[in-house]
C-alpha atoms as a PDB file:
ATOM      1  CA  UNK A   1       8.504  11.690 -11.625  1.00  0.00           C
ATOM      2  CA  UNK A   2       5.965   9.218  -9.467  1.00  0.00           C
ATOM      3  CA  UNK A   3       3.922   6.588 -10.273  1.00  0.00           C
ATOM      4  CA  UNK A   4       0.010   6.691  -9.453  1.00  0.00           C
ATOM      5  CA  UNK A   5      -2.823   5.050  -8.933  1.00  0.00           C
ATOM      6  CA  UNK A   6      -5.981   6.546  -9.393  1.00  0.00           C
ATOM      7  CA  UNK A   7      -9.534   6.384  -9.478  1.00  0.00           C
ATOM      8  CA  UNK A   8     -12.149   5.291  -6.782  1.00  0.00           C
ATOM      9  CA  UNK A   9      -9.247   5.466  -4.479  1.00  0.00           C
ATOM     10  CA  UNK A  10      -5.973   7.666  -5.599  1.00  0.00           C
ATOM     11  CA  UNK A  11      -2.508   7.969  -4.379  1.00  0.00           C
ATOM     12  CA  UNK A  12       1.433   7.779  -5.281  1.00  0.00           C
ATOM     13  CA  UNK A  13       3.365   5.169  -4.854  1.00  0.00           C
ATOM     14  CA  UNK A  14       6.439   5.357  -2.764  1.00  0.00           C
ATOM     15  CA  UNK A  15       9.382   6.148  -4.868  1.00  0.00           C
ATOM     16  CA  UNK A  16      12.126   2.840  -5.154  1.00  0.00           C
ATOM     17  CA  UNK A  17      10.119   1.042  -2.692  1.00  0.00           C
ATOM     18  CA  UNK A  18       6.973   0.151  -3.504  1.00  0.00           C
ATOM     19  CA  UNK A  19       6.101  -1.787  -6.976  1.00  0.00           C
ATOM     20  CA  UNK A  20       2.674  -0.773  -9.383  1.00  0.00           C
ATOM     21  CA  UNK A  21       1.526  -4.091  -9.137  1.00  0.00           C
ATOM     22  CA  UNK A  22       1.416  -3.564  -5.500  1.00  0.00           C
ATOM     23  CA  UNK A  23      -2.320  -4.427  -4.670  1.00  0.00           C
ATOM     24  CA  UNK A  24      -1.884  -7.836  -6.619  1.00  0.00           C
ATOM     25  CA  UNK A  25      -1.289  -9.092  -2.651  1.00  0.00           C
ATOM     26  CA  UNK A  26      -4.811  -8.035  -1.711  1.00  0.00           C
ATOM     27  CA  UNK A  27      -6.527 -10.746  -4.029  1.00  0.00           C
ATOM     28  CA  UNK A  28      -6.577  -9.386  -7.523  1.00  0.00           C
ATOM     29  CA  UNK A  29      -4.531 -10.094 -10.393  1.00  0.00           C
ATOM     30  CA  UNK A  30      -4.292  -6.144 -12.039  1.00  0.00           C
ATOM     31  CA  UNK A  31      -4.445  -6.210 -16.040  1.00  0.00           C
ATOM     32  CA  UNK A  32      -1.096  -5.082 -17.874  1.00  0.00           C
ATOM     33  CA  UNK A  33      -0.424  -2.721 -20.363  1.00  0.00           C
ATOM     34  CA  UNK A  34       0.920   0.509 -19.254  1.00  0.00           C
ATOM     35  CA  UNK A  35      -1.222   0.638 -16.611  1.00  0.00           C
ATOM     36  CA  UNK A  36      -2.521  -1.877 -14.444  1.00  0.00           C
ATOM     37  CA  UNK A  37      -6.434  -2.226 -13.989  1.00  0.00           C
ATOM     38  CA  UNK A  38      -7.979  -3.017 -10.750  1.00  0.00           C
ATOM     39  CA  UNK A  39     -11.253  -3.827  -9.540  1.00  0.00           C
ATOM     40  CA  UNK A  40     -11.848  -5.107  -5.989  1.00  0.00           C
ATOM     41  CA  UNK A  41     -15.243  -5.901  -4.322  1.00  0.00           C
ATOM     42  CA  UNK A  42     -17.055  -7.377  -1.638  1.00  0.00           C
ATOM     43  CA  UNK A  43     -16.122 -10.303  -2.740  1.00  0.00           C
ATOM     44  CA  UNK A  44     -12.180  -9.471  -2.092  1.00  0.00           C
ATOM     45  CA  UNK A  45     -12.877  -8.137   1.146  1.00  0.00           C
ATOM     46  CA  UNK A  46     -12.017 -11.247   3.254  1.00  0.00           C
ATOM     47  CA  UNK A  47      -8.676 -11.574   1.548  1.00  0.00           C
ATOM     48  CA  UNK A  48      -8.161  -7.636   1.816  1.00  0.00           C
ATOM     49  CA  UNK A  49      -8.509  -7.612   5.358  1.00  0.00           C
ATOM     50  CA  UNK A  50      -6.613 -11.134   6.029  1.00  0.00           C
ATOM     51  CA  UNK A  51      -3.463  -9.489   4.112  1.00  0.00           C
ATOM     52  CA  UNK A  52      -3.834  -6.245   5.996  1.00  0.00           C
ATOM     53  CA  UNK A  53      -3.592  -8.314   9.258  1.00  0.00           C
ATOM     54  CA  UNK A  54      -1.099 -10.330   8.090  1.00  0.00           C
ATOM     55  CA  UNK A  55       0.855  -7.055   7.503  1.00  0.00           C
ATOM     56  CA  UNK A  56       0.229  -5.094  10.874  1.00  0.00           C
ATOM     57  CA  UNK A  57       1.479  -8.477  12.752  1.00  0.00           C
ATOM     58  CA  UNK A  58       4.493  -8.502  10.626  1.00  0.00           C
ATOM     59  CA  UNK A  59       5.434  -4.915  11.197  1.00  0.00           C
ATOM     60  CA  UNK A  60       4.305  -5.018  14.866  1.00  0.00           C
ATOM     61  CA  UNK A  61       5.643  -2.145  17.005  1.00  0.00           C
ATOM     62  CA  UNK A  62       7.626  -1.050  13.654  1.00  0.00           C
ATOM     63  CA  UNK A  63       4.073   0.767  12.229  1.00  0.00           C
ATOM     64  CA  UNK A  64       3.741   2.782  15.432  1.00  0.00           C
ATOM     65  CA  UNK A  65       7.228   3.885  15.020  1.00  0.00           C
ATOM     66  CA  UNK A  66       6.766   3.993  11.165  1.00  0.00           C
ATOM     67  CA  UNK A  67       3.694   6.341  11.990  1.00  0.00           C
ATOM     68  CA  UNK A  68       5.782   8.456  14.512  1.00  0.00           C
ATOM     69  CA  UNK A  69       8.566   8.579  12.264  1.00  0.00           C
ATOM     70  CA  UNK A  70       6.371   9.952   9.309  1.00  0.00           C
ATOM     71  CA  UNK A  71       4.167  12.426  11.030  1.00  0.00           C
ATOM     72  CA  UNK A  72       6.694  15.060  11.586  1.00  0.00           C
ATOM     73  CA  UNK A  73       8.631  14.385   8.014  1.00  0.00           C
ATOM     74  CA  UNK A  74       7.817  14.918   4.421  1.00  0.00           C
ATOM     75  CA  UNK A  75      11.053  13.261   3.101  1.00  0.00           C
ATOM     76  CA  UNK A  76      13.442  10.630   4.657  1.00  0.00           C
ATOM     77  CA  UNK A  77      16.651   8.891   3.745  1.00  0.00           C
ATOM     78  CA  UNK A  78      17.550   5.230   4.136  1.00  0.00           C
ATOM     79  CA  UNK A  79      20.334   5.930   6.711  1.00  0.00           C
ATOM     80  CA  UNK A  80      17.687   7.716   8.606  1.00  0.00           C
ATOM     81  CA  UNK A  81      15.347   4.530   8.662  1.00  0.00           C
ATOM     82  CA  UNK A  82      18.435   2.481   9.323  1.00  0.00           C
ATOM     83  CA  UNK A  83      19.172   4.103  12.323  1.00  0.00           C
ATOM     84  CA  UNK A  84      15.720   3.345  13.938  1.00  0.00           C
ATOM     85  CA  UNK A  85      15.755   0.014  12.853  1.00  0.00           C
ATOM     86  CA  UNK A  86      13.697  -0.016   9.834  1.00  0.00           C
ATOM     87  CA  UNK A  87      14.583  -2.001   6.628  1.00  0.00           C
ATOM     88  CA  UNK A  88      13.718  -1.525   3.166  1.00  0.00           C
ATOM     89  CA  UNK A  89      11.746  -5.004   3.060  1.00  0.00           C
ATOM     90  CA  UNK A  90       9.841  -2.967   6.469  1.00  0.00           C
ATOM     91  CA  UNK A  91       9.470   0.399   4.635  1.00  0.00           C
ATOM     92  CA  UNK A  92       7.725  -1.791   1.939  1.00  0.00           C
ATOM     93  CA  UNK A  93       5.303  -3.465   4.024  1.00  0.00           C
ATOM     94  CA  UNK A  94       4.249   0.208   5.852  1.00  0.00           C
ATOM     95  CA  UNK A  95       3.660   1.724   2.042  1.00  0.00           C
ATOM     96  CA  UNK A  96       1.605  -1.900   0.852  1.00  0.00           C
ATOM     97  CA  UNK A  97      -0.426  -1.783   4.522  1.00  0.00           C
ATOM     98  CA  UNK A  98      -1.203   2.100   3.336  1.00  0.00           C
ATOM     99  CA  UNK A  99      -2.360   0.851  -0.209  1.00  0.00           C
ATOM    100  CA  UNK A 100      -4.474  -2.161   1.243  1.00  0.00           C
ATOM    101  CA  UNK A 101      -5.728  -0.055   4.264  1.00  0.00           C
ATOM    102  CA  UNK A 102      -7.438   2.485   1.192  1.00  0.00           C
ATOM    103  CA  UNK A 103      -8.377  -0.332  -0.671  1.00  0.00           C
ATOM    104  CA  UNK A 104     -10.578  -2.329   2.087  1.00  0.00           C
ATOM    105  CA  UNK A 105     -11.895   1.103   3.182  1.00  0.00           C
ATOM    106  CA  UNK A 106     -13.112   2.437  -0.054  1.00  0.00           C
ATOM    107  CA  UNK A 107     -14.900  -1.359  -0.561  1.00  0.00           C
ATOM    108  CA  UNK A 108     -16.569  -0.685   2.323  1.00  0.00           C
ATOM    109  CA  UNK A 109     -17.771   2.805   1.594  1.00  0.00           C
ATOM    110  CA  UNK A 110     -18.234   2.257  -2.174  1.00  0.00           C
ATOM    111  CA  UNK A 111     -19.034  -1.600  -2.487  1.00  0.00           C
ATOM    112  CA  UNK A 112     -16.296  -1.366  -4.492  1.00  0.00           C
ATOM    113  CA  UNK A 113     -13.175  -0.192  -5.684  1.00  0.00           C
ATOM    114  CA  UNK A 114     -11.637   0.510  -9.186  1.00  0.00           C
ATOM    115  CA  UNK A 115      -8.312   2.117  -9.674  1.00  0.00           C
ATOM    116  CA  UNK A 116      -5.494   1.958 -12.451  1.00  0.00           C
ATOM    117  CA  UNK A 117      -1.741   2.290 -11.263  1.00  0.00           C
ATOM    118  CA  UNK A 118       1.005   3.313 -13.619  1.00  0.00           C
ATOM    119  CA  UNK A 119       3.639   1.174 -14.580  1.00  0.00           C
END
């Protein structure tokens, strides 16, 4: 069983890794009751980009090898990251710079973007 988001921008959220309220570091504050509510703008897209940044220059050379690493598998294990160096604090920051990477792009395609994510 996964978690989701979904609606002008959909997707899963990683399994034991990555939290619902994930996009709250983007700019927005999501709404709680079993699901959380977002709605980012133009407004937003400043802060969405300046968090994206701030993760790519965090993970560095890690997201290259994080993007290696994940084009030729469908599944990993944590020994398996381990042995290439990769935390779970890293793994975390890859799967949040996924989320914020769909979020700035459907802002700028949509002039906005409005999703819901399971809890």
């Amino acid at each position: 069983m996964g978690r989701y988001y979904s609606g002008a921008i959909n997707g899963k959220f990683w399994f034991a890794v990555q939290s619902s309220n994930a996009a709250d570091r983007f700019g927005v504050t999501g709404q709680v009751p079993d699901i959380i509510n977002y709605y980012f703008d133009e407004e937003n897209l400043e802060e969405v980009e300046n968090e994206i940044k701030r993760i790519e220059e965090f993970l560095g050379d890690k997201k290259n090898q994080l993007d290696e690493f994940f084009k030729s598998r469908q599944s990993y294990s944590d020994e398996m990251l381990l042995k290439i160096g990769i935390s779970e604090y890293d793994l975390s920051e890859y799967a949040d710079l996924e989320l914020g990477i769909k979020i700035r792009d459907c802002i700028i395609e949509q002039g906005g973007c409005e999703f819901v994510a399971e809890c």
